[in-house]
PDB file of N, CA and C in Angstrom:
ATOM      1  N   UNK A   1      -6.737  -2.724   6.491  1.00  0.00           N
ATOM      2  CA  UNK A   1      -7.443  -3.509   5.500  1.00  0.00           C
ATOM      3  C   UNK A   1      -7.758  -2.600   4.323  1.00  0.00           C
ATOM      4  N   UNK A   2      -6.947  -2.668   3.140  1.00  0.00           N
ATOM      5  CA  UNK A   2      -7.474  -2.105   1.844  1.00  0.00           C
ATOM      6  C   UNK A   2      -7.893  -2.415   0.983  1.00  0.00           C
ATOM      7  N   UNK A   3      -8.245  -3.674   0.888  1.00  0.00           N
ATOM      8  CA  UNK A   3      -8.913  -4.648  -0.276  1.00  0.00           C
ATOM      9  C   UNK A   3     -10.022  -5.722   0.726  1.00  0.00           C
ATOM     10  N   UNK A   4     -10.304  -6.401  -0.267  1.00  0.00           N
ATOM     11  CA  UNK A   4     -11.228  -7.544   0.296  1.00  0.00           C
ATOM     12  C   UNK A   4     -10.527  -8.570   1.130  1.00  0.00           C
ATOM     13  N   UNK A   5      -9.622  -8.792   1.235  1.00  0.00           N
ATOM     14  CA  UNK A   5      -9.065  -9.722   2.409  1.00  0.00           C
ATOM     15  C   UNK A   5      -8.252  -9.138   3.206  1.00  0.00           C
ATOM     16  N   UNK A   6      -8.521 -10.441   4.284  1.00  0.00           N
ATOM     17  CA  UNK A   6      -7.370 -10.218   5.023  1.00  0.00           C
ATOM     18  C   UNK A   6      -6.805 -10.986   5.600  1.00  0.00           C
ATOM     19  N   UNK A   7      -4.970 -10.332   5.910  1.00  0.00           N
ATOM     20  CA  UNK A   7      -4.145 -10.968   6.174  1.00  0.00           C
ATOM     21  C   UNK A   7      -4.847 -11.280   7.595  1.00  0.00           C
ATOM     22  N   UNK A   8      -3.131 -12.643   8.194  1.00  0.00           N
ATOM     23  CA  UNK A   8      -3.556 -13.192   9.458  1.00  0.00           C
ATOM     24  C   UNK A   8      -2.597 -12.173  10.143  1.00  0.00           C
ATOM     25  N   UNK A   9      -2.715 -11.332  10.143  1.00  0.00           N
ATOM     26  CA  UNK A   9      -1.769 -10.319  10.977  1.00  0.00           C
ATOM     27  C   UNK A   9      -2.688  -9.086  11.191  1.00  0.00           C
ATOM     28  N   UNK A  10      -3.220  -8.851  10.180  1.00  0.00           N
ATOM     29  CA  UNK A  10      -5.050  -8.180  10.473  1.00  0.00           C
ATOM     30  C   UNK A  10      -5.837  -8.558  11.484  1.00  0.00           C
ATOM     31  N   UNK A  11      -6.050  -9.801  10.949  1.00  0.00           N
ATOM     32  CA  UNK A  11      -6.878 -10.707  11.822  1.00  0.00           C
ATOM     33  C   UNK A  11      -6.996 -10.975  13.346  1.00  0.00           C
ATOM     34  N   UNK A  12      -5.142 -10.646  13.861  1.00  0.00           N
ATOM     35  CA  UNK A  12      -5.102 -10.572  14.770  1.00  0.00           C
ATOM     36  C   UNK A  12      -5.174  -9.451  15.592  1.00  0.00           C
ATOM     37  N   UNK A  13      -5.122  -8.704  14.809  1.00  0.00           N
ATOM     38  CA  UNK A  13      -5.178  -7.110  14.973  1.00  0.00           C
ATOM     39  C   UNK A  13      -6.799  -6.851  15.654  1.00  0.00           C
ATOM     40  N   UNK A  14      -7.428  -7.726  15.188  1.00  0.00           N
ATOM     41  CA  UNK A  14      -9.096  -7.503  15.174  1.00  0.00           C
ATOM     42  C   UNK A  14      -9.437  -8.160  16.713  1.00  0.00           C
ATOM     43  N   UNK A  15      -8.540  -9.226  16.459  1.00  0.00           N
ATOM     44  CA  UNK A  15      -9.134  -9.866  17.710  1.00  0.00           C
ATOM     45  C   UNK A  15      -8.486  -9.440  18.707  1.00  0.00           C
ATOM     46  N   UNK A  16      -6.961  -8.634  18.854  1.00  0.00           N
ATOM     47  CA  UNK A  16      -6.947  -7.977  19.834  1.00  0.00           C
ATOM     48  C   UNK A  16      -7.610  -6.615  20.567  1.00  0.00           C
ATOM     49  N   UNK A  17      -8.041  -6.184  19.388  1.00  0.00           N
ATOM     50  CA  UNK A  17      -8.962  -5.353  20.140  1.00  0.00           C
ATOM     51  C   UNK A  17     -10.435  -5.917  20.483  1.00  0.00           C
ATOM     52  N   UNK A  18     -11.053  -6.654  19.616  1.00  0.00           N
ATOM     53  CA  UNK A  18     -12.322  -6.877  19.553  1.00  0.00           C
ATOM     54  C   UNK A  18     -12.015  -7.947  22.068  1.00  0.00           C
ATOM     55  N   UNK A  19     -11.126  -8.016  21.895  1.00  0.00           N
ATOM     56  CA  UNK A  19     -10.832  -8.740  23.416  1.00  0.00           C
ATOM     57  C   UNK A  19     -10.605  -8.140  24.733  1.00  0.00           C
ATOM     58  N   UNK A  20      -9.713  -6.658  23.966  1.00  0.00           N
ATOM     59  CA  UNK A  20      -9.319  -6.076  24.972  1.00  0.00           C
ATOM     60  C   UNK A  20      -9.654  -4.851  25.417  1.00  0.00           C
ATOM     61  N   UNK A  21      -9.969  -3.969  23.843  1.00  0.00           N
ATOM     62  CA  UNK A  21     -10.370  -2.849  23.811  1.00  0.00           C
ATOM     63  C   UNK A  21     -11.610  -2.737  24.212  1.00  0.00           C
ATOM     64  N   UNK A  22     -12.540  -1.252  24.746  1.00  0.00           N
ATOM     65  CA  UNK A  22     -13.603  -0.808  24.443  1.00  0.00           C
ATOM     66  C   UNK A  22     -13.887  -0.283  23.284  1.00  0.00           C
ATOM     67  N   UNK A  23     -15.011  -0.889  22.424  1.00  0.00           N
ATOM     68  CA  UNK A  23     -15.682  -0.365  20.651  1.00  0.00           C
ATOM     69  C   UNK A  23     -16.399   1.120  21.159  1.00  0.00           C
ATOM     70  N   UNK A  24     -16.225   2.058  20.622  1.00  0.00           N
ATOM     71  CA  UNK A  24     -17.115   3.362  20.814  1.00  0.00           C
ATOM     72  C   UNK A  24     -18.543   2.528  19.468  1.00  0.00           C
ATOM     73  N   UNK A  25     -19.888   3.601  19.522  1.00  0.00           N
ATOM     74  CA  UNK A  25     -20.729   2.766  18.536  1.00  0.00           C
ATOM     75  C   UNK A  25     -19.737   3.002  17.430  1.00  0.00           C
ATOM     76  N   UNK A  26     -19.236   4.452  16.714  1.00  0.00           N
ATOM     77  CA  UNK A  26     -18.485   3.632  15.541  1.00  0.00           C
ATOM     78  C   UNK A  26     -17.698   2.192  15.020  1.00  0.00           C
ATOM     79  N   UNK A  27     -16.688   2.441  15.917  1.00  0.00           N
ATOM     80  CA  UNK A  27     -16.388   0.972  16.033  1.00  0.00           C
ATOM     81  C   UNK A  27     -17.065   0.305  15.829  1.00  0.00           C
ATOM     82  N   UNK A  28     -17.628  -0.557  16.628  1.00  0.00           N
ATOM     83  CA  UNK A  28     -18.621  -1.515  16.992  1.00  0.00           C
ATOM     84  C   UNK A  28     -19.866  -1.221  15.295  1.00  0.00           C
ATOM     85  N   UNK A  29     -19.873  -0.321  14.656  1.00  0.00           N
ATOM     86  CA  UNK A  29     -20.468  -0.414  13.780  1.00  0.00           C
ATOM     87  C   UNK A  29     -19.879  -0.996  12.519  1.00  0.00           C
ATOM     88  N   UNK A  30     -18.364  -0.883  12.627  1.00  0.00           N
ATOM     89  CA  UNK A  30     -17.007  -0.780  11.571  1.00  0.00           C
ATOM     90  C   UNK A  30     -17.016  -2.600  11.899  1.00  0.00           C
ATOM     91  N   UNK A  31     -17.008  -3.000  12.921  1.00  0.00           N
ATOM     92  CA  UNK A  31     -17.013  -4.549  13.441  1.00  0.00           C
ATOM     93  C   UNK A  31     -18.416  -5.237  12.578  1.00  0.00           C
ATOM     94  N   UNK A  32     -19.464  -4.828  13.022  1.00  0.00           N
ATOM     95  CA  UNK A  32     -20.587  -5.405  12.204  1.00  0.00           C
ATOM     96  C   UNK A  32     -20.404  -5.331  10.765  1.00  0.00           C
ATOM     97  N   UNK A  33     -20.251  -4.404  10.299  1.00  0.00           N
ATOM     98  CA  UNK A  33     -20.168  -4.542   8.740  1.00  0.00           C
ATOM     99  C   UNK A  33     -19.628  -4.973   8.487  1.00  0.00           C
ATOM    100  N   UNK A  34     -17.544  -5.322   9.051  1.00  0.00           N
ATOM    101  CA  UNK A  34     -16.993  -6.611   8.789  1.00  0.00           C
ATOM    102  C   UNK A  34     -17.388  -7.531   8.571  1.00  0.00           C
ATOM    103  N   UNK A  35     -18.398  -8.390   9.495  1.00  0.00           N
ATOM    104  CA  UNK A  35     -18.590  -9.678   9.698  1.00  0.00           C
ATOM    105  C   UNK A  35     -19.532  -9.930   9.046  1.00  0.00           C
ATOM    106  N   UNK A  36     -20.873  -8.844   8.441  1.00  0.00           N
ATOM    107  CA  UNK A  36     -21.499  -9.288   8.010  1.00  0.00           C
ATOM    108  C   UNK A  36     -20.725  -9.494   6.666  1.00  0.00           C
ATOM    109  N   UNK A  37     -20.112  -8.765   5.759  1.00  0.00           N
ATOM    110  CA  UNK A  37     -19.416  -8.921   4.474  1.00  0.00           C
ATOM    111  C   UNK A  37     -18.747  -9.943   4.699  1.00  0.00           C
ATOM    112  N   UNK A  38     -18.095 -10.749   5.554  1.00  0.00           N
ATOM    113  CA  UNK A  38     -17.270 -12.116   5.971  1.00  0.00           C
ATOM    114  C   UNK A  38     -18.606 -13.163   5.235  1.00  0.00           C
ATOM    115  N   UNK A  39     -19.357 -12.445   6.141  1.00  0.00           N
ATOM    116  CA  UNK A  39     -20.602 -13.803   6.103  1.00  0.00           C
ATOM    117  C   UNK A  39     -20.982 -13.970   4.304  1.00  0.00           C
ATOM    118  N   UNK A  40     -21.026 -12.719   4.131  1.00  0.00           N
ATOM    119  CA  UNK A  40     -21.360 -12.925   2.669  1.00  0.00           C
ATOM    120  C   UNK A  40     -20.852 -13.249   1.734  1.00  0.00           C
ATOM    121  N   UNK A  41     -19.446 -13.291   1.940  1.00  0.00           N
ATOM    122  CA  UNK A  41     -18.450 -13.789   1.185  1.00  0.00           C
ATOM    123  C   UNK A  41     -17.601 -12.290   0.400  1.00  0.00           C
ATOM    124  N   UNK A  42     -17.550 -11.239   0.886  1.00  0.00           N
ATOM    125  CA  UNK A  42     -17.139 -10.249   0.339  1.00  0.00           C
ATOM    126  C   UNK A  42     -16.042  -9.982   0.331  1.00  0.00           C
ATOM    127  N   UNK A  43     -15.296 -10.703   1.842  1.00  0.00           N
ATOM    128  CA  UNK A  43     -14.413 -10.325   2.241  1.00  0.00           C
ATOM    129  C   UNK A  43     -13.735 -11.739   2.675  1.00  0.00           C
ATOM    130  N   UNK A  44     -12.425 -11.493   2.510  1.00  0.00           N
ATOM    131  CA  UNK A  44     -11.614 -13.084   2.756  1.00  0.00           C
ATOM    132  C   UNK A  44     -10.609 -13.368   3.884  1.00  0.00           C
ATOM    133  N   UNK A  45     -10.545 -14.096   4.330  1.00  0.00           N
ATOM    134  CA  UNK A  45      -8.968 -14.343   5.286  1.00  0.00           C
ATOM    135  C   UNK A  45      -8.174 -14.896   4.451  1.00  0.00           C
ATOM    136  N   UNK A  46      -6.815 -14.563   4.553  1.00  0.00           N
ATOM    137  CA  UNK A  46      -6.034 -15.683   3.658  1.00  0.00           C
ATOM    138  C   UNK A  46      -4.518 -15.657   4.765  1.00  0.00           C
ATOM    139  N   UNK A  47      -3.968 -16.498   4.879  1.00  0.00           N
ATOM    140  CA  UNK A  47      -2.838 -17.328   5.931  1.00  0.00           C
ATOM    141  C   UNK A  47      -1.483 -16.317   5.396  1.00  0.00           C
TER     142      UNK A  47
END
């Protein structure tokens, strides 16, 4: 991810780990700040 969106090939990227992997706290910190910037509108999905 190098800009504000992201692809659906990212996306899936996220959710395969966010499913399968163990997050160390970095991670898991790199995950929160995602979602909160999602929430805020900072950051985009696009198809």
């Amino acid at each position: 991810m190098s800009s504000s969106v992201i692809t659906n090939d990212e996306r899936q990227k996220i959710r395969r780990v966010l499913l399968t992997d163990y997050l160390d706290d970095d991670e898991y910190a790199i995950i929160e700040t995602l979602v909160d910037h999602v929430s805020r509108g900072l950051v985009k999905f696009v198809e």
